[in-house]
Protein backbone atom coordinates (compact mmCIF):
# COMPACT_ATOMS: atom_id res chain seq x y z
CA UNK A 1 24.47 3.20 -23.09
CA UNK A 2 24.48 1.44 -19.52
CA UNK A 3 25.71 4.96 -18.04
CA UNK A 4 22.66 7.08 -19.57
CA UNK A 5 20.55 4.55 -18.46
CA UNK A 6 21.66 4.44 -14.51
CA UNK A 7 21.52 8.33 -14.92
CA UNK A 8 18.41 8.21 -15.76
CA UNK A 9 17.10 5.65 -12.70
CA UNK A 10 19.42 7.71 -10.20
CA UNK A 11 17.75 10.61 -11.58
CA UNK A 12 13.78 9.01 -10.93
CA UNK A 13 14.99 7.61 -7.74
CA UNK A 14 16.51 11.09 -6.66
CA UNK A 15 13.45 12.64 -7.45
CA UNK A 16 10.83 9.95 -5.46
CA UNK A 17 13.15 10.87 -2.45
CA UNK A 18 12.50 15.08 -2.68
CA UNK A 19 8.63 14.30 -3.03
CA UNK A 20 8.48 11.91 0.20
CA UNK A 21 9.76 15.19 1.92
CA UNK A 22 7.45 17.63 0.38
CA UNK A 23 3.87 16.10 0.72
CA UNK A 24 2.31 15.29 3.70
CA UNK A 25 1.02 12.04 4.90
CA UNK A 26 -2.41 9.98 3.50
CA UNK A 27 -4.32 8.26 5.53
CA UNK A 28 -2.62 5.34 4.35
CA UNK A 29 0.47 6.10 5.20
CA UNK A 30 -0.65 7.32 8.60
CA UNK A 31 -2.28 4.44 9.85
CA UNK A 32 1.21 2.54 9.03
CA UNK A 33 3.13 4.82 10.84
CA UNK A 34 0.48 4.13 14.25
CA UNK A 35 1.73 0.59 13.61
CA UNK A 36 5.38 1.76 13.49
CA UNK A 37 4.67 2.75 17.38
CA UNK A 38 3.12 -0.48 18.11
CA UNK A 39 5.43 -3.15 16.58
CA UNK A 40 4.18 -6.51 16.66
CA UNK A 41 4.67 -9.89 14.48
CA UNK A 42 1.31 -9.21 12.56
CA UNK A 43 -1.69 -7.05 11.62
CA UNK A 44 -4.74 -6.99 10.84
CA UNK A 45 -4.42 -6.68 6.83
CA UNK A 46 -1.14 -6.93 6.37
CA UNK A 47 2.47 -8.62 7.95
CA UNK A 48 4.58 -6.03 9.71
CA UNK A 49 7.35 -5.72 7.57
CA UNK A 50 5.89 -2.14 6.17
CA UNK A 51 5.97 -0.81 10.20
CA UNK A 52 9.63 -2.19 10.56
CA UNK A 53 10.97 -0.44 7.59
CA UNK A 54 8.85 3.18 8.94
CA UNK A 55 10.13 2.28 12.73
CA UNK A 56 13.95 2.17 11.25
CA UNK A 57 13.87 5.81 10.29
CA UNK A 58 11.43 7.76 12.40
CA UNK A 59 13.52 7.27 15.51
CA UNK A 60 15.16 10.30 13.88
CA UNK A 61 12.04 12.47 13.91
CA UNK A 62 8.85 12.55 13.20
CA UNK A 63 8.27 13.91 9.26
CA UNK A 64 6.77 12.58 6.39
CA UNK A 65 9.96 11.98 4.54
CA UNK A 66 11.33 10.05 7.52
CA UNK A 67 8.35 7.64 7.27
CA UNK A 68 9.02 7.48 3.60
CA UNK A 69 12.99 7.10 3.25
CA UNK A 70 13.17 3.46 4.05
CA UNK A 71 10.58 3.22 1.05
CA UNK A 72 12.57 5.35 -1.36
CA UNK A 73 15.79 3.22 -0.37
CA UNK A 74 13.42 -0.05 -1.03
CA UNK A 75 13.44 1.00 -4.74
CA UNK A 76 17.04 1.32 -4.91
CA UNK A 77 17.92 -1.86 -3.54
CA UNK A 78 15.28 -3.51 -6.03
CA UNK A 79 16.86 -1.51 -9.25
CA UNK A 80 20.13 -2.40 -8.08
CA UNK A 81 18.87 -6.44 -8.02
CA UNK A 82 16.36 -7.25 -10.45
CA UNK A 83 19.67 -5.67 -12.72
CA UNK A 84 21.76 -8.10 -10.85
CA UNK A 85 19.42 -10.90 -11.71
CA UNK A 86 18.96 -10.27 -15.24
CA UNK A 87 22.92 -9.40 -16.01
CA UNK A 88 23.13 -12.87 -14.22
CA UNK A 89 21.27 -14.80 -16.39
CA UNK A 90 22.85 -13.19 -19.43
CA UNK A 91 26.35 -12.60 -18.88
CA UNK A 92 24.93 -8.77 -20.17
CA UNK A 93 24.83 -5.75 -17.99
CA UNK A 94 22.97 -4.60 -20.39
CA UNK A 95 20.38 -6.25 -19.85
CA UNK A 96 20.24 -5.54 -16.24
CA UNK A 97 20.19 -1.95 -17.04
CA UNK A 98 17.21 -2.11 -19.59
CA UNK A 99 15.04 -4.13 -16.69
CA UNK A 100 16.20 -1.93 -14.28
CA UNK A 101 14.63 1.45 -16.37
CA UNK A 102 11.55 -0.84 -17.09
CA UNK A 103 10.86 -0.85 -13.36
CA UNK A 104 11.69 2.39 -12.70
CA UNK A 105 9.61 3.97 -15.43
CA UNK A 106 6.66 2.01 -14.14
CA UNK A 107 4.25 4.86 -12.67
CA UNK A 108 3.01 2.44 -10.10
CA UNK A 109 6.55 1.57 -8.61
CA UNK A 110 6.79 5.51 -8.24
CA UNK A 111 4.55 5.80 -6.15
CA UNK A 112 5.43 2.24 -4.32
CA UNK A 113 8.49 3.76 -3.55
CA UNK A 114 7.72 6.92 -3.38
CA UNK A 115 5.44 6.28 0.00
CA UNK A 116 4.85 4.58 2.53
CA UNK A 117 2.91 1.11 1.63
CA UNK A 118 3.61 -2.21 1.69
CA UNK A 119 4.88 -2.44 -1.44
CA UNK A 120 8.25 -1.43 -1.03
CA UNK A 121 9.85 -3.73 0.55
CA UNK A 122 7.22 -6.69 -0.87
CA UNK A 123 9.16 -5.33 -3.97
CA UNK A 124 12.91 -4.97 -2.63
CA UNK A 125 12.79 -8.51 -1.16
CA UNK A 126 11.04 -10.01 -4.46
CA UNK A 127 13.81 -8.45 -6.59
CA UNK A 128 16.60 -9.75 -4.24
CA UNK A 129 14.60 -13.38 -4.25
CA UNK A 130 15.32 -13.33 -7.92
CA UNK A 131 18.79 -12.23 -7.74
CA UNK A 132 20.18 -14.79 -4.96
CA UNK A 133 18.37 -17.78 -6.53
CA UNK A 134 19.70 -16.87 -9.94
CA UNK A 135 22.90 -17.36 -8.58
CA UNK A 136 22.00 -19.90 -6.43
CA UNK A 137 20.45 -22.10 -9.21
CA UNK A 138 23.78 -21.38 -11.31
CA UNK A 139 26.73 -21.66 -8.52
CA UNK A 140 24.95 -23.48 -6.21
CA UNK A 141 26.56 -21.45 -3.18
CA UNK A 142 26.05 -21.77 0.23
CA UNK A 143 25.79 -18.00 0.80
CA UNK A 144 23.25 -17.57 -2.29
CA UNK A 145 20.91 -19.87 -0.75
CA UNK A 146 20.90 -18.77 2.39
CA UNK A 147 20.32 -14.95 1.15
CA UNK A 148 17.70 -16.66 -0.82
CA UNK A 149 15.77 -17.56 2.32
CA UNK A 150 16.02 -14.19 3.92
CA UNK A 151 14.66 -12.47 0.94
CA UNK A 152 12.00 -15.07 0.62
CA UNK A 153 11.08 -14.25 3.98
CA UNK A 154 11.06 -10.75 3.62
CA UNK A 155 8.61 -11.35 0.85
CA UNK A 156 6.53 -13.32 3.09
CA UNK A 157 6.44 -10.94 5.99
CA UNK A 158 5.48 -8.14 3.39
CA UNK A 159 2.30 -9.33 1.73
CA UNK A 160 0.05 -12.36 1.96
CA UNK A 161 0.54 -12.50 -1.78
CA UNK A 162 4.28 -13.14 -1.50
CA UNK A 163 3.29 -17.15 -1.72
CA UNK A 164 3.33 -16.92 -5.25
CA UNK A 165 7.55 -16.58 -5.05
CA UNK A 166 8.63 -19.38 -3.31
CA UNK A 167 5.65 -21.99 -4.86
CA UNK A 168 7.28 -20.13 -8.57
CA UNK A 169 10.63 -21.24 -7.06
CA UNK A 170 10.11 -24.61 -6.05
CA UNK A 171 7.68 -25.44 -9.49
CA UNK A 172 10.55 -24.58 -11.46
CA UNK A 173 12.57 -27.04 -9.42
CA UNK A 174 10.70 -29.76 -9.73
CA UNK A 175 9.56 -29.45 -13.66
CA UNK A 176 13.16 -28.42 -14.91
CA UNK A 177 15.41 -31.95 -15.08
CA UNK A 178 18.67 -29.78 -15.35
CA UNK A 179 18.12 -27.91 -11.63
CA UNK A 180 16.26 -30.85 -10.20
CA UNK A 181 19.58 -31.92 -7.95
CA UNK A 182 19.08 -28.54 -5.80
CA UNK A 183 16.22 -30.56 -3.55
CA UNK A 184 19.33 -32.36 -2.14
CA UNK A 185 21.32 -29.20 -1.96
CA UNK A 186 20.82 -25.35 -1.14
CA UNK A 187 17.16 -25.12 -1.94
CA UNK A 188 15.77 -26.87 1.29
CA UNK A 189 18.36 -24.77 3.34
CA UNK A 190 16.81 -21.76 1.63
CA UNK A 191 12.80 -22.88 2.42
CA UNK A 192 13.67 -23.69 6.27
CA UNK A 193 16.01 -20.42 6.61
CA UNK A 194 12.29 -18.48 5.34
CA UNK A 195 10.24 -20.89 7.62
CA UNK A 196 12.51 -19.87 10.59
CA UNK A 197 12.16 -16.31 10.10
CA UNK A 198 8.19 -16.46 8.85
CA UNK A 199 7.08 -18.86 11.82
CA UNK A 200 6.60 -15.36 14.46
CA UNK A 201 4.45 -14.24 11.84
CA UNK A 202 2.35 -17.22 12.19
CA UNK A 203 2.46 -17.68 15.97
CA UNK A 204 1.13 -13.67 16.11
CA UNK A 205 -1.75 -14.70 13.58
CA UNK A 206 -2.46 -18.40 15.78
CA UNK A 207 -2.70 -16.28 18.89
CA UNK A 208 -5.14 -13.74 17.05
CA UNK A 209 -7.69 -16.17 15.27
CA UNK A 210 -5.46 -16.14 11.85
CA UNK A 211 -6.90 -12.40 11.68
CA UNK A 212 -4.11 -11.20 8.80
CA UNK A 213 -5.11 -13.98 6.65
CA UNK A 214 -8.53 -13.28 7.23
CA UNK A 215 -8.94 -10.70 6.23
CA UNK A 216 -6.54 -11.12 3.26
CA UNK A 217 -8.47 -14.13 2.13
CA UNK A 218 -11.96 -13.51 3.04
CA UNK A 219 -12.75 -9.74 4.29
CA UNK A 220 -10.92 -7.61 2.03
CA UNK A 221 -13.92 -8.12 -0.77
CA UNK A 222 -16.84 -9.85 0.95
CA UNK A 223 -19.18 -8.46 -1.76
CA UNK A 224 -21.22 -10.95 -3.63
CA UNK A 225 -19.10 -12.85 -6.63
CA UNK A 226 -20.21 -12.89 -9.96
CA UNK A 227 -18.58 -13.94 -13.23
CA UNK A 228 -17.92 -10.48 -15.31
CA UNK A 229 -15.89 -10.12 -18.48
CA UNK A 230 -16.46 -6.97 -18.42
CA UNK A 231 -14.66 -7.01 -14.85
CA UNK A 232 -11.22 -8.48 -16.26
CA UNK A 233 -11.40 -5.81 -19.04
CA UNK A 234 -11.63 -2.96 -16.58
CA UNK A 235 -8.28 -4.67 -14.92
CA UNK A 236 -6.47 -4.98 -17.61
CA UNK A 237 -7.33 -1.87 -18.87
CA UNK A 238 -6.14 0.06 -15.06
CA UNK A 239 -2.98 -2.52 -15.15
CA UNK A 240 -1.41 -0.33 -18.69
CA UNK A 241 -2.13 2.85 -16.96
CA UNK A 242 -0.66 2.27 -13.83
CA UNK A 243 2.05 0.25 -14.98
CA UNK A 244 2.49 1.95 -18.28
CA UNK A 245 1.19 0.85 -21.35
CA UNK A 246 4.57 0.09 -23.28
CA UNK A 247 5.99 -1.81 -20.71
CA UNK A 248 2.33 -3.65 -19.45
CA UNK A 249 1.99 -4.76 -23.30
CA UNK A 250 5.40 -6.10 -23.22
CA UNK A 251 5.59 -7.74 -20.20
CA UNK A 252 1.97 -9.22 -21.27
CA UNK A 253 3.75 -10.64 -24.32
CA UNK A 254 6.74 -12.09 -22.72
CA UNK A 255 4.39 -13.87 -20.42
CA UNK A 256 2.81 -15.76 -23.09
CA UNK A 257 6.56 -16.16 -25.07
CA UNK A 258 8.54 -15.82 -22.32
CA UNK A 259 12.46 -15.89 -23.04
CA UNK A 260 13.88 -18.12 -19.76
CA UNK A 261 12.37 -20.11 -17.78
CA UNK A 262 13.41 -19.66 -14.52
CA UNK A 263 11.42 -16.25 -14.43
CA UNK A 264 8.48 -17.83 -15.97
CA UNK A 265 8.03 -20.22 -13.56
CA UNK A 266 7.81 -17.44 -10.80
CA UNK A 267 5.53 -14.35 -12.82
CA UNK A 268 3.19 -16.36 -14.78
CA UNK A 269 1.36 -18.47 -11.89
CA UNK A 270 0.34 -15.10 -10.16
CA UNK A 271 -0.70 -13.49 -13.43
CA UNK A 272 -2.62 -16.04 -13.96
CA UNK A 273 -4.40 -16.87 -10.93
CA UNK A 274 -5.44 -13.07 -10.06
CA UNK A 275 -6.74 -12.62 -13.93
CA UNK A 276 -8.67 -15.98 -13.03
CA UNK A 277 -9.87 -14.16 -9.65
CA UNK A 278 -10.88 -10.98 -11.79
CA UNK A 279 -13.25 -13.02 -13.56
CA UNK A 280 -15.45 -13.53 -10.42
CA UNK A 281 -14.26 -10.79 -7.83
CA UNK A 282 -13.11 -7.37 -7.76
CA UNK A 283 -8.70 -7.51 -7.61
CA UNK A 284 -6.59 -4.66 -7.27
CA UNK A 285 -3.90 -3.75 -9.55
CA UNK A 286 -0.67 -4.20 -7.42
CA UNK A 287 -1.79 -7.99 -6.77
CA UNK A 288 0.14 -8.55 -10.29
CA UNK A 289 3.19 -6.43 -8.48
CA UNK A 290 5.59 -9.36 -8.14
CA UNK A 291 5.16 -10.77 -11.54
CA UNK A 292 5.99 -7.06 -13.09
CA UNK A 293 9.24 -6.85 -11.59
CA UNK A 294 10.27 -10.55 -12.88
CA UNK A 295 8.70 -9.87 -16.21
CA UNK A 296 11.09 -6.55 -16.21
CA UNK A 297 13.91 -9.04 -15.51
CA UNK A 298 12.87 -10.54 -18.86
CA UNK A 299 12.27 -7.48 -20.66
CA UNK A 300 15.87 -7.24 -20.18
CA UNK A 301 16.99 -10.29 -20.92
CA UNK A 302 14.85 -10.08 -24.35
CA UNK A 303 15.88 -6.69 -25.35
CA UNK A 304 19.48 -8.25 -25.99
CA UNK A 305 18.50 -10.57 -27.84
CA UNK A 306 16.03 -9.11 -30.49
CA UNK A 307 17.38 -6.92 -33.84
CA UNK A 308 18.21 -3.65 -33.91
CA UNK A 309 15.25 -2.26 -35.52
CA UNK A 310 13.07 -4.25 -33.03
CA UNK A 311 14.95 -2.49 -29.92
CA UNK A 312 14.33 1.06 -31.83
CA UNK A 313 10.35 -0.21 -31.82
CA UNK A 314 10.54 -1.59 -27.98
CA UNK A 315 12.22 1.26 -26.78
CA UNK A 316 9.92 3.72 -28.34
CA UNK A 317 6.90 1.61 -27.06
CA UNK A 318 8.45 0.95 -23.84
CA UNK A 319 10.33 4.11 -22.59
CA UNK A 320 8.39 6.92 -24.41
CA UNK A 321 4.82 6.33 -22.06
CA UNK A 322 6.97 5.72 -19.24
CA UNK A 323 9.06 8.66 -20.03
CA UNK A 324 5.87 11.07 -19.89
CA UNK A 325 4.10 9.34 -17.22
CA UNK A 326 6.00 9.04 -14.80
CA UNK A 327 7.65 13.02 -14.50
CA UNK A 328 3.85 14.37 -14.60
CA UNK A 329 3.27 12.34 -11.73
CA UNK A 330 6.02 13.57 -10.30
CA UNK A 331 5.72 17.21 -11.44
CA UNK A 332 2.25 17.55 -9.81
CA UNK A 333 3.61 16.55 -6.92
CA UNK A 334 6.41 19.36 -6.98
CA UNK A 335 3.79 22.07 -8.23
CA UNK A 336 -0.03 21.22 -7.66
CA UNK A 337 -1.04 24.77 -7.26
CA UNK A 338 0.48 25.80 -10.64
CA UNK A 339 -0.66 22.77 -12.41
CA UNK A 340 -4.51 22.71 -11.06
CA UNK A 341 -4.21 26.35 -11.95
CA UNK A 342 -3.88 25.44 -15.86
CA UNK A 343 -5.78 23.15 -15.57
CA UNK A 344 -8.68 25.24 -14.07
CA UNK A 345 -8.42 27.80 -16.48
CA UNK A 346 -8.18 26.03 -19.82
CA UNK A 347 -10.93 23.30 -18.97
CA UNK A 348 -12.72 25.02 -16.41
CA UNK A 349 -12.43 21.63 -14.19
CA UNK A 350 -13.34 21.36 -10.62
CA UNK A 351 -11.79 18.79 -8.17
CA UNK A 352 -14.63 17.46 -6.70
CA UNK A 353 -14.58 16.97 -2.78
CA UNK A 354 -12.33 14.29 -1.41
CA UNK A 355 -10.13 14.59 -4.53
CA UNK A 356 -6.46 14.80 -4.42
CA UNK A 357 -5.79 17.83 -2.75
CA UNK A 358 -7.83 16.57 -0.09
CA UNK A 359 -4.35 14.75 1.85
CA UNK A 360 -3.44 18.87 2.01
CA UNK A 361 -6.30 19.93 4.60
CA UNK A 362 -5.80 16.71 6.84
CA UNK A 363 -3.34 18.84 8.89
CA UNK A 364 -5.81 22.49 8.93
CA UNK A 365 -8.83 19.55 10.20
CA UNK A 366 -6.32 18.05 13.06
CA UNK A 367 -5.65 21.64 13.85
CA UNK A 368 -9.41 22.95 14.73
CA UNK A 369 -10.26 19.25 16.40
CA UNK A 370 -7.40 18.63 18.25
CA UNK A 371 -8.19 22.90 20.10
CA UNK A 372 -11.97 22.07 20.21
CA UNK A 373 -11.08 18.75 21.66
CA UNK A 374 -8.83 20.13 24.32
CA UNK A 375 -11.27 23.26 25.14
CA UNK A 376 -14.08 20.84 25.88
CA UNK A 377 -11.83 18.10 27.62
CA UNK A 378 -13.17 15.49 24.89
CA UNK A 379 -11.69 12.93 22.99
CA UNK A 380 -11.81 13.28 18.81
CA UNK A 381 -13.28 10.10 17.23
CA UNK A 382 -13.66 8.90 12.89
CA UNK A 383 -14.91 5.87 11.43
CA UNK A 384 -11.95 6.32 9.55
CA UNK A 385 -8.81 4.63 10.50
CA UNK A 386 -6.74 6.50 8.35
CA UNK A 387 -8.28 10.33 9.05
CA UNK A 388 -7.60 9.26 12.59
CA UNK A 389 -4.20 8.33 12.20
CA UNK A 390 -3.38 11.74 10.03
CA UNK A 391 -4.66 13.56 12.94
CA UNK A 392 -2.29 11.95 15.33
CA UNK A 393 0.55 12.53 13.68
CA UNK A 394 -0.34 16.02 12.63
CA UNK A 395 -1.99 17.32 16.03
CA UNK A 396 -1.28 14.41 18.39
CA UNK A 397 -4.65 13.04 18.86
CA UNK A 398 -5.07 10.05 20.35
CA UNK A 399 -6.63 7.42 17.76
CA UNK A 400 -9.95 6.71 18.76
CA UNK A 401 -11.87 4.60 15.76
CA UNK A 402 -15.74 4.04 15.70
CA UNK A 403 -17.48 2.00 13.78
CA UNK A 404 -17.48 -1.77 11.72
CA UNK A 405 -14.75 -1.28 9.56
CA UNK A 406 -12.39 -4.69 9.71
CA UNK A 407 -8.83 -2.49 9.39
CA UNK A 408 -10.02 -0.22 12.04
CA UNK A 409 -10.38 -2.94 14.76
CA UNK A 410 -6.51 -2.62 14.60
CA UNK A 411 -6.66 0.90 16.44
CA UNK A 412 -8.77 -0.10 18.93
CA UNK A 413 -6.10 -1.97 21.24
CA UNK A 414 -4.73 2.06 20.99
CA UNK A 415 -7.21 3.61 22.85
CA UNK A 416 -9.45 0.53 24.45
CA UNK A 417 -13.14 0.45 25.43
CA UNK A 418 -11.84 0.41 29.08
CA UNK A 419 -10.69 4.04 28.96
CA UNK A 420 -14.47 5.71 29.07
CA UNK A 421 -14.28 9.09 27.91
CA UNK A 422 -17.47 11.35 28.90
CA UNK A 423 -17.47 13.50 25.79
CA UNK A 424 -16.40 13.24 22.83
CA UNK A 425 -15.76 15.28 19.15
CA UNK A 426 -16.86 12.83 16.16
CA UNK A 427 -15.26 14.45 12.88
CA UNK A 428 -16.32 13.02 9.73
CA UNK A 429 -15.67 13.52 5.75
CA UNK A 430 -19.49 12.94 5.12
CA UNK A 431 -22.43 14.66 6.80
CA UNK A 432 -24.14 12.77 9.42
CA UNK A 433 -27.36 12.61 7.85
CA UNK A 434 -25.94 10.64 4.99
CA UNK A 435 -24.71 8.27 7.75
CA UNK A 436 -27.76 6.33 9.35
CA UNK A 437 -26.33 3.37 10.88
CA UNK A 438 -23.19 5.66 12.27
CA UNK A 439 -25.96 8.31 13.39
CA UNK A 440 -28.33 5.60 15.00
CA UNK A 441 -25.12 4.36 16.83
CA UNK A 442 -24.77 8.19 18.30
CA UNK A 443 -28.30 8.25 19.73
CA UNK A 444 -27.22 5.04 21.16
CA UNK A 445 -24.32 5.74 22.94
CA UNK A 446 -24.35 9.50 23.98
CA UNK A 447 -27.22 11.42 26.41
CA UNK A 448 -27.06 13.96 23.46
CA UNK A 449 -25.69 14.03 20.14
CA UNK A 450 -25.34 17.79 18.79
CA UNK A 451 -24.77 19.08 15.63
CA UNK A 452 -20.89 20.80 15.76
CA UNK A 453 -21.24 22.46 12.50
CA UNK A 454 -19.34 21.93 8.75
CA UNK A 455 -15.41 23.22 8.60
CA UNK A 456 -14.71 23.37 5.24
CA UNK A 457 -10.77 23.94 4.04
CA UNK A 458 -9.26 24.63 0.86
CA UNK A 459 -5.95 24.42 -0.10
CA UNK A 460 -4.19 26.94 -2.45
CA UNK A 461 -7.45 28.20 -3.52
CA UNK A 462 -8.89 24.99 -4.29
CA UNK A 463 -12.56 23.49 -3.84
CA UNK A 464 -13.27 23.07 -0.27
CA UNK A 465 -12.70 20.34 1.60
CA UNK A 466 -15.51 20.12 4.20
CA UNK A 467 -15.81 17.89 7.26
CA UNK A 468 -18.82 17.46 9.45
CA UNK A 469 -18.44 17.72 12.99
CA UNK A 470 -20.35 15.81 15.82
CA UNK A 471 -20.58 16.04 19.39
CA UNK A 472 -21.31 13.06 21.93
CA UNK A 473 -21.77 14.46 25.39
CA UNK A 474 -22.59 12.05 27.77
CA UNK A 475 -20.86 8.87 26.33
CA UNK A 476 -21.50 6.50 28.78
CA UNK A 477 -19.43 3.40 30.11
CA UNK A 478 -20.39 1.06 27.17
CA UNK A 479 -20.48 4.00 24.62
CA UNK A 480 -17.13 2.88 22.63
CA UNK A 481 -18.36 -0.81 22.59
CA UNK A 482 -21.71 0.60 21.68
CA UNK A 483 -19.96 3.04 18.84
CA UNK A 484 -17.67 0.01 17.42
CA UNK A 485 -20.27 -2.47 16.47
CA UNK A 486 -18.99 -4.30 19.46
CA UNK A 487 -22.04 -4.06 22.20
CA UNK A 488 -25.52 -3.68 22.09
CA UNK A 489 -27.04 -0.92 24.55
CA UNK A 490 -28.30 -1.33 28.02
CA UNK A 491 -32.23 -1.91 28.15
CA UNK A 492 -33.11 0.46 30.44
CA UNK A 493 -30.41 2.85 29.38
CA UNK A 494 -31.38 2.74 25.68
CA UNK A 495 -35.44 3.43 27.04
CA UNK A 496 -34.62 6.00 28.62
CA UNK A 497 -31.84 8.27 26.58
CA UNK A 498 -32.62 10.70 24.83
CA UNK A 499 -32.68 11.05 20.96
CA UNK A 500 -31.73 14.68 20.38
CA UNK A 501 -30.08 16.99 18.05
CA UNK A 502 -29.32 20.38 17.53
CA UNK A 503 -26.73 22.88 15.85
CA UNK A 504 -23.66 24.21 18.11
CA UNK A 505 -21.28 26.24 15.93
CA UNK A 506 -17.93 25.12 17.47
């Protein structure tokens, strides 16, 4: 049984490694990679482990499956140890086989490891977390606990939401008499080893006004908070589809009957606090991420210990969503054109504009910007921090990011305020009219803002993409200030530039 079921995760993770070769870049994905050339201790939204992991491969070239691969590898580490956890708490490697298929047949985790995001190693280091302090709690050994702080670390430097693991950790060490003695042992060793190797991470975010946890804490949804039902519904509701709905409803009921302790301590307190959250704010569906992969640890650990009949029921409520989920993601990823084709003809549907063949014409845009760019001696600027990232790494334009956006004030230490470019190409995914406070911002900035025409690109025969593009001529020396929300214009200047537009087919 064990065998067929390694086959089978060899086989998913096989087959996340061919697609991070085929498809090109998001914008996503992109804008991690512009960190990857600019490593520091800290970013703006997130902790730099995701550029590490990118900067580790691409010094090999520069493809989308070399930004990917040290994501791909991330899910085969975390397989390989949230099995190793749960055949450690059981004495059963069948147990670690059954968790390890529950996390691999998890859509979501496909595409965690599939790309480039902070989620893969956030992911990697949360399943080895579990695995060292299982051991750790069991053989108290100096080499477990001091793995244990490197993984929580690498937790820590991979998402803001990585406290949860370590307060799970030490909650279960203080409420479980029988592990209690490990505050005068390894566990202390384990916490400073993390401190140690977190405390860059918080020097970069002192010397830049805390501006990761920020914007983790505060930015990220600044929208008005109001207590919804309705709201948690919606989650829940996005949580089974993403995570598949076998394996979300069993995890769900293992958190409120959970089978060991030790992994309850660590999943539940997230779960609960970012349901709580949903309640009053929007939260996103990975927030839950950790608690999945412990929760898989236990839908291991569980699945050996129910009746026969009851694994016939679990597996065909667990695997058999999972089992059809998971290769049609992966199929349309292999053949879009085919697929969009049936699609098209037997329910005449459309992909609207901006849908997901839109990651297909980033290259075609970067293409026609970067030559209008160069032909014009101009610079090529978006509001968009990932659209200008995608164009760098597909045509080599330099990043230049307008507007308020809090993850684009990242890019701006790329190309500074100081540099003072005369002209400039804006290219945007929406047309400019629908865009008053970017199009005010224009008049503002530029001697003349003119119309550069819509470039629309389509993709095996699909709808169009189009993009609107704007020129700036005459930027003057506080028109990138002026253009990121930074600066207010000059009196006089602002008096006396004009306000005009007209069409120039570029």
């Amino acid at each position: 049984m064990t065998t067929i079921l390694w086959a089978v995760i060899a086989c998913v993770v096989f087959v996340r490694g061919v697609v991070a070769f085929k498809l090109p870049l998001t914008g996503d994905e992109a804008y991690y990679w512009e960190w990857s050339r600019h490593l520091a201790w800290g970013y703006v939204d997130h902790p730099p482990l995701v550029a590490w992991t990118i900067a580790a491969f691409t010094v090999f070239g520069q493809t989308p499956g070399l930004v990917r691969l040290g994501f791909v590898l991330c899910g085969l580490v975390a397989s390989l140890a949230i099995a190793g956890c749960a055949t450690e708490l059981t004495g059963d490697r069948r147990a670690g086989a059954i968790a390890a298929l529950a996390l691999a047949l998890t859509p979501l985790a496909s595409l965690a490891f599939g790309s480039a995001s902070p989620d893969g190693p956030y992911l990697m280091f949360w399943a080895l977390a579990l695995y060292f302090a299982a051991r750790a709690f069991k053989r108290d050994g100096l080499r477990d606990w001091s793995f244990l702080g490197v993984a929580i670390a690498g937790v820590l430097l991979s998402r803001v939401l990585g406290y949860a693991l370590p307060f799970g950790l030490c909650a279960y060490a203080i409420f479980t008499p029988s592990v209690r003695h490990v505050w005068r042992r390894g566990l202390p060793l384990a916490l400073g080893i993390a401190a140690l190797l977190y405390a860059p991470f918080l020097v970069w975010n002192a010397q830049h006004e805390w501006v990761t946890l920020g914007f983790a804490l505060v930015h990220r949804h600044e929208e008005a908070h109001s207590f919804e039902v309705r709201r948690v519904a919606t989650l829940l509701l996005t949580q089974a589809a993403a995570y598949s709905p076998g394996i979300f409803i069993a995890v769900l009921v293992l958190a409120i009957r959970p089978r060991n302790a030790y992994l309850a301590w660590i999943a539940i307190p997230q779960l609960a606090i970012v349901t709580g959250l949903a309640f009053i704010e929007k939260v996103e569906i990975h927030w839950i991420f950790g608690t999945l992969v412990t929760l898989a640890a236990m839908l291991g650990i569980a699945y050996t210990q129910i009746s026969h009949r009851m694994k016939i029921v679990w597996t065909t409520i667990c695997v058999v969503p999972g089992a059809i989920l998971v290769p049609a993601i992966l199929a349309v990823s292999f053949a879009p054109i085919p697929i969009y084709n049936v699609v098209h003809r037997e329910t005449g549907a459309q992909l609207r504009n901006g849908g997901p063949f839109e990651i297909m014409t980033y290259s075609m845009v970067a293409r026609d910007a970067a030559r209008l760019a160069k032909e014009r001696d101009a610079v090529v600027m978006t509001d968009g921090y990932g659209l200008s990232s995608v164009m760098d790494f597909d045509s080599g334009i330099a990043p230049v990011v307008i507007g308020y956006d809090w993850q684009g004030r990242e890019s701006r230490q790329w190309y500074p305020d100081g540099n003072r470019p005369t002209r400039a190409l804006f290219v945007d995914k929406e047309p400019l009219s629908t865009r008053p406070d970017i199009a005010l911002h224009l008049r503002r900035a530029c001697a003349r803002v003119i119309d550069g025409g819509t470039h629309p690109y389509s993709f095996g025969g699909t709808t169009p993409r189009a993009y609107y593009f704007t020129w700036c001529e005459g930027l003057g020396n506080d028109g990138l200030a002026i253009l990121r929300w930074e600066r207010e214009p000059r009196a006089e200047a602002h008096a006396t530039r004009p306000k005009t537009a007209r069409r120039e087919d570029a």
